[in-house]
N, C-alpha and C. Protein backbone atom coordinates (compact mmCIF):
# COMPACT_ATOMS: atom_id res chain seq x y z
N UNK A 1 6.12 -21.02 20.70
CA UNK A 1 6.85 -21.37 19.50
C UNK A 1 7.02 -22.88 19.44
N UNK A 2 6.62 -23.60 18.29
CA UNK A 2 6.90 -24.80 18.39
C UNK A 2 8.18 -25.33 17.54
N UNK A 3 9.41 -25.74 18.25
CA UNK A 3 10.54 -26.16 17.68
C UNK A 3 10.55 -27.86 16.64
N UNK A 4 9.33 -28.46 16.64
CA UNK A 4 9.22 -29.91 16.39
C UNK A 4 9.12 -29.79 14.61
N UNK A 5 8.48 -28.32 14.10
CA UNK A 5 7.98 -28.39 12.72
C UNK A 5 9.58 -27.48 11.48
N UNK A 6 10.38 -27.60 12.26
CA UNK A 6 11.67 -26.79 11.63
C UNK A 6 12.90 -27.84 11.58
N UNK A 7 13.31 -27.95 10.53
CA UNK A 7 14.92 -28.70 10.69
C UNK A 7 16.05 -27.57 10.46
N UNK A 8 16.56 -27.15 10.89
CA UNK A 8 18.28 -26.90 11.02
C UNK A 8 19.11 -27.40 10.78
N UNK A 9 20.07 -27.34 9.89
CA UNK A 9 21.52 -27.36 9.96
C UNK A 9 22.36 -26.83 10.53
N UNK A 10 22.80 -26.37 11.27
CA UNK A 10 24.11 -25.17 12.10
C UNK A 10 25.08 -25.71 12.33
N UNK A 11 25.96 -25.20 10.94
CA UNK A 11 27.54 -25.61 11.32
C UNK A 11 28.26 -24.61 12.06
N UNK A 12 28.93 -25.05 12.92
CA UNK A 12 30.35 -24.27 13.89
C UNK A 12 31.45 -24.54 13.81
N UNK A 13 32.03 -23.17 13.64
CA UNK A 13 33.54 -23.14 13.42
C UNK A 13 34.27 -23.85 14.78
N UNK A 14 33.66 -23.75 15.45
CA UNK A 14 35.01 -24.28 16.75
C UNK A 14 34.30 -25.57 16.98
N UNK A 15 35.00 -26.22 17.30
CA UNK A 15 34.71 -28.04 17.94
C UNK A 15 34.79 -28.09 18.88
N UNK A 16 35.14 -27.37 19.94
CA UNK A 16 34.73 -27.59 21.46
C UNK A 16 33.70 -26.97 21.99
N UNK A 17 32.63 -26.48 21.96
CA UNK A 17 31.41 -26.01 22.36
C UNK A 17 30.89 -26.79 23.66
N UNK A 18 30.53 -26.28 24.03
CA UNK A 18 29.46 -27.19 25.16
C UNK A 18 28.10 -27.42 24.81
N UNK A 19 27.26 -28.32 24.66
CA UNK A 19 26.29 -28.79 24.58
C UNK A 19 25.38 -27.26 24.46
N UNK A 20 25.32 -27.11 25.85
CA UNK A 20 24.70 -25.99 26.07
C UNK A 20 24.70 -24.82 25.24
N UNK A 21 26.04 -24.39 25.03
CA UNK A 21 26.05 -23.22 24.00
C UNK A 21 25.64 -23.59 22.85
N UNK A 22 25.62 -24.38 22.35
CA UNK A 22 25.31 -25.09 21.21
C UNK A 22 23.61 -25.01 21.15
N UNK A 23 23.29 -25.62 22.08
CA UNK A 23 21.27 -25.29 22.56
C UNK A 23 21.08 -24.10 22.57
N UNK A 24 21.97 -22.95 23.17
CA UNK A 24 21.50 -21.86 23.57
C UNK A 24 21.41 -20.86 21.86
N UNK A 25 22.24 -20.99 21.30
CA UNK A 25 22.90 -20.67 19.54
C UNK A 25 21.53 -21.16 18.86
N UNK A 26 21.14 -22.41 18.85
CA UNK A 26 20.02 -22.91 18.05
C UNK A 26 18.67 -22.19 18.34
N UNK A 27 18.66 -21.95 19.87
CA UNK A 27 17.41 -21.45 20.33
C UNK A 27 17.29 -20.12 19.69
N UNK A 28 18.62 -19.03 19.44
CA UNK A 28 18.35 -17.66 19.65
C UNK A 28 18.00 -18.03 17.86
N UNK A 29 18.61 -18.42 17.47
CA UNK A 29 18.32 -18.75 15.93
C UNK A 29 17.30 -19.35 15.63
N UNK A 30 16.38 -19.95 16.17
CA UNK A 30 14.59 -20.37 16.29
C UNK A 30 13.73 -18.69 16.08
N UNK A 31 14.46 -18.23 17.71
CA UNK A 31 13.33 -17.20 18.00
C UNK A 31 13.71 -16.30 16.74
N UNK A 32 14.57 -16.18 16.10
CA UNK A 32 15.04 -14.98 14.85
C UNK A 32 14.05 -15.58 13.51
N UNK A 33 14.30 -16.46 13.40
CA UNK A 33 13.35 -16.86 12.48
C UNK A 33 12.01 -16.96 12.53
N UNK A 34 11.52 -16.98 13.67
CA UNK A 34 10.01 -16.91 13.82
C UNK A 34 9.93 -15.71 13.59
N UNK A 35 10.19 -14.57 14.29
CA UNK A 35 9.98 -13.33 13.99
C UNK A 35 10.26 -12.50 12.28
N UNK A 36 10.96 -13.27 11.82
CA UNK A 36 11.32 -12.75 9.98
C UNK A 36 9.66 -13.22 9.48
N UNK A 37 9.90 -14.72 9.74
CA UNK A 37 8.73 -15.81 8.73
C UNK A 37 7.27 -15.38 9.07
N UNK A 38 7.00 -14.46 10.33
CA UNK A 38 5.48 -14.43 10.43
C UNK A 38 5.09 -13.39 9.37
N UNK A 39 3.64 -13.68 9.21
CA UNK A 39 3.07 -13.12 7.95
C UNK A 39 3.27 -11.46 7.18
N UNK A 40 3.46 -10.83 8.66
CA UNK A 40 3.18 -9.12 8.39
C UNK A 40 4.41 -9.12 7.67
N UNK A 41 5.42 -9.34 8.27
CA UNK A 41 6.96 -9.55 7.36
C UNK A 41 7.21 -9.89 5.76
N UNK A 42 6.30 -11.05 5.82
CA UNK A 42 5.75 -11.77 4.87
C UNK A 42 4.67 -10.75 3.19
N UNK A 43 4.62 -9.93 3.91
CA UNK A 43 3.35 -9.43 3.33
C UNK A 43 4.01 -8.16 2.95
N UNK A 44 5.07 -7.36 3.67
CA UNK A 44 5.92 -6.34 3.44
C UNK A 44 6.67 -6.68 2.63
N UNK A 45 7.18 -7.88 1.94
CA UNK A 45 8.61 -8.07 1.64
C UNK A 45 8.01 -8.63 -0.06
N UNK A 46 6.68 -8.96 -0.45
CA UNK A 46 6.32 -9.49 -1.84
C UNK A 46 5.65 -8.64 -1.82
N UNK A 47 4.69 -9.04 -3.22
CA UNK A 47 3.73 -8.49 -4.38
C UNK A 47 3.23 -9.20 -5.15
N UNK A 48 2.31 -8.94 -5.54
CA UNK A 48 1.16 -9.86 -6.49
C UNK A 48 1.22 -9.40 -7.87
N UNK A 49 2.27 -10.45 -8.45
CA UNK A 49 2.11 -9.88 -10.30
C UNK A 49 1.05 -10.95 -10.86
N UNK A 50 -0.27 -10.20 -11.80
CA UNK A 50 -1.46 -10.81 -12.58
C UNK A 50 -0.98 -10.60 -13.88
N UNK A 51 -0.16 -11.88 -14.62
CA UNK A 51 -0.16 -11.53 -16.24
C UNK A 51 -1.43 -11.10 -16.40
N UNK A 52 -2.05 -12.09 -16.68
CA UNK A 52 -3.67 -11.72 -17.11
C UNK A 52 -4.19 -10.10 -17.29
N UNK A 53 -4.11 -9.55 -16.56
CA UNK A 53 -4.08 -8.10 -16.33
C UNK A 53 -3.41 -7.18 -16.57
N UNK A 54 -2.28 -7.84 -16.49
CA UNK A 54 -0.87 -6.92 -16.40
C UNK A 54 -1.23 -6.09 -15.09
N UNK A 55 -1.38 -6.44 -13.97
CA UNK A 55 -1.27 -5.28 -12.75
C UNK A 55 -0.54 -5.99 -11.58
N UNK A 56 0.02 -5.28 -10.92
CA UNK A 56 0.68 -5.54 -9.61
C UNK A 56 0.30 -4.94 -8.43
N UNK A 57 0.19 -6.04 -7.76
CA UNK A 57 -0.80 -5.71 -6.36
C UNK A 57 0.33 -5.61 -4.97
N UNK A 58 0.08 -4.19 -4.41
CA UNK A 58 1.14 -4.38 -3.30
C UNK A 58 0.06 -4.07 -2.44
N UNK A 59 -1.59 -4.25 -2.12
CA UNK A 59 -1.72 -4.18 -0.82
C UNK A 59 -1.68 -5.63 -0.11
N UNK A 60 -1.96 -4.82 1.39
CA UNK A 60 -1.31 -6.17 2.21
C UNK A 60 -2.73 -6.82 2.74
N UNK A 61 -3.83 -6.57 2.22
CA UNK A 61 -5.40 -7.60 2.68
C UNK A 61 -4.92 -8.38 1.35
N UNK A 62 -4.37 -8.04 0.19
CA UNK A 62 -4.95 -9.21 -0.87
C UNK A 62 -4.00 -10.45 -0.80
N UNK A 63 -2.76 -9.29 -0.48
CA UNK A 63 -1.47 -10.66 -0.29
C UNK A 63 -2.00 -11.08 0.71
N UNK A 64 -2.00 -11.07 2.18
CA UNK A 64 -2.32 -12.09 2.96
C UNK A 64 -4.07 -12.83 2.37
N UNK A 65 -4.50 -12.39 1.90
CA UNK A 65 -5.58 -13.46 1.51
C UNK A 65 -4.91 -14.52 0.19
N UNK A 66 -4.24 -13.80 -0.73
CA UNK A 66 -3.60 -14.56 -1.62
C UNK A 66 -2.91 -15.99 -0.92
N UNK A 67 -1.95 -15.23 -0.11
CA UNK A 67 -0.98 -16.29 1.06
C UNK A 67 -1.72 -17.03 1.41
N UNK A 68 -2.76 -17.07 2.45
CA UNK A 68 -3.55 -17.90 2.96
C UNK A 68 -4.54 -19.00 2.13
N UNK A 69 -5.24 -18.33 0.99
CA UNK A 69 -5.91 -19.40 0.16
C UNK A 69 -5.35 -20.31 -0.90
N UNK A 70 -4.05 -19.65 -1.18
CA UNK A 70 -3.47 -20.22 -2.54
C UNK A 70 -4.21 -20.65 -3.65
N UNK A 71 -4.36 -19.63 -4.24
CA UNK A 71 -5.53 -19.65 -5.51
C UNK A 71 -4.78 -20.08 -6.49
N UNK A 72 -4.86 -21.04 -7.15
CA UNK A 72 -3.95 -21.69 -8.01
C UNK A 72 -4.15 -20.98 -9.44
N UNK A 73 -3.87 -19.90 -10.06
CA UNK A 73 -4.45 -18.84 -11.20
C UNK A 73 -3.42 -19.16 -12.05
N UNK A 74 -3.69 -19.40 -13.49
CA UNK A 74 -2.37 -19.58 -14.60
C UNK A 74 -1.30 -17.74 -14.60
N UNK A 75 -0.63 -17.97 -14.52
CA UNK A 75 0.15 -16.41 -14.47
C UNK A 75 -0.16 -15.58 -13.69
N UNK A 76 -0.58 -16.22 -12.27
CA UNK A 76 -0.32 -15.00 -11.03
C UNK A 76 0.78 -15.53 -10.62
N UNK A 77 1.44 -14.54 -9.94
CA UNK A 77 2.50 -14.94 -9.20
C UNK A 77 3.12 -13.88 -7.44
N UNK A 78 3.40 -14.66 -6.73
CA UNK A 78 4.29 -14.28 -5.91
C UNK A 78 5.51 -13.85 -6.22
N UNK A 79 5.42 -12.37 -5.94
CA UNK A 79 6.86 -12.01 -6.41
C UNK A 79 7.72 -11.61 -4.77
N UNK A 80 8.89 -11.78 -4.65
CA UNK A 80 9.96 -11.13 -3.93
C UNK A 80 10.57 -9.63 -4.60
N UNK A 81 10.25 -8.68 -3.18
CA UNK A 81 10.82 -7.58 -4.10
C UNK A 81 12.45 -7.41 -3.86
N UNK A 82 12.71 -8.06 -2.81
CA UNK A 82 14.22 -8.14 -2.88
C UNK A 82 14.80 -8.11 -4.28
């Protein structure tokens, strides 16, 4: 995991922490986020709306090819199905 390409904010309620707990809090909150942000997650959680077509694409070869090439198309879109 590389920690150099992420910025954080993490505010804490208490002001006396130790350094350490403080490192240890940031770290477990790295590894949580790597595991949400990788692709399969990624690929479960949207959908591919084509005005053009009018169709919506939920398999997961086109989104991850979509994801990966970024085809710049007038009225496709990345949708969140949240």
């Amino acid at each position: 995991m590389n920690k150099d390409n992420r910025d954080l904010l993490v505010l804490f309620r208490h002001e006396f922490m130790s350094r350490r707990s403080i490192e240890r809090q940031v770290t477990q909150l790295h590894e949580l986020l790597y595991s949400v942000e990788s692709l399969d997650n990624i690929v479960k959680s949207h959908e591919i709306i084509d005005l053009n077509k009018y169709t919506i694409c939920k398999k997961p070869a086109v989104i991850k090819s979509f994801i990966r090439f970024s085809q710049n198309k007038a009225f496709v879109f990345l949708f969140n199905k949240n």
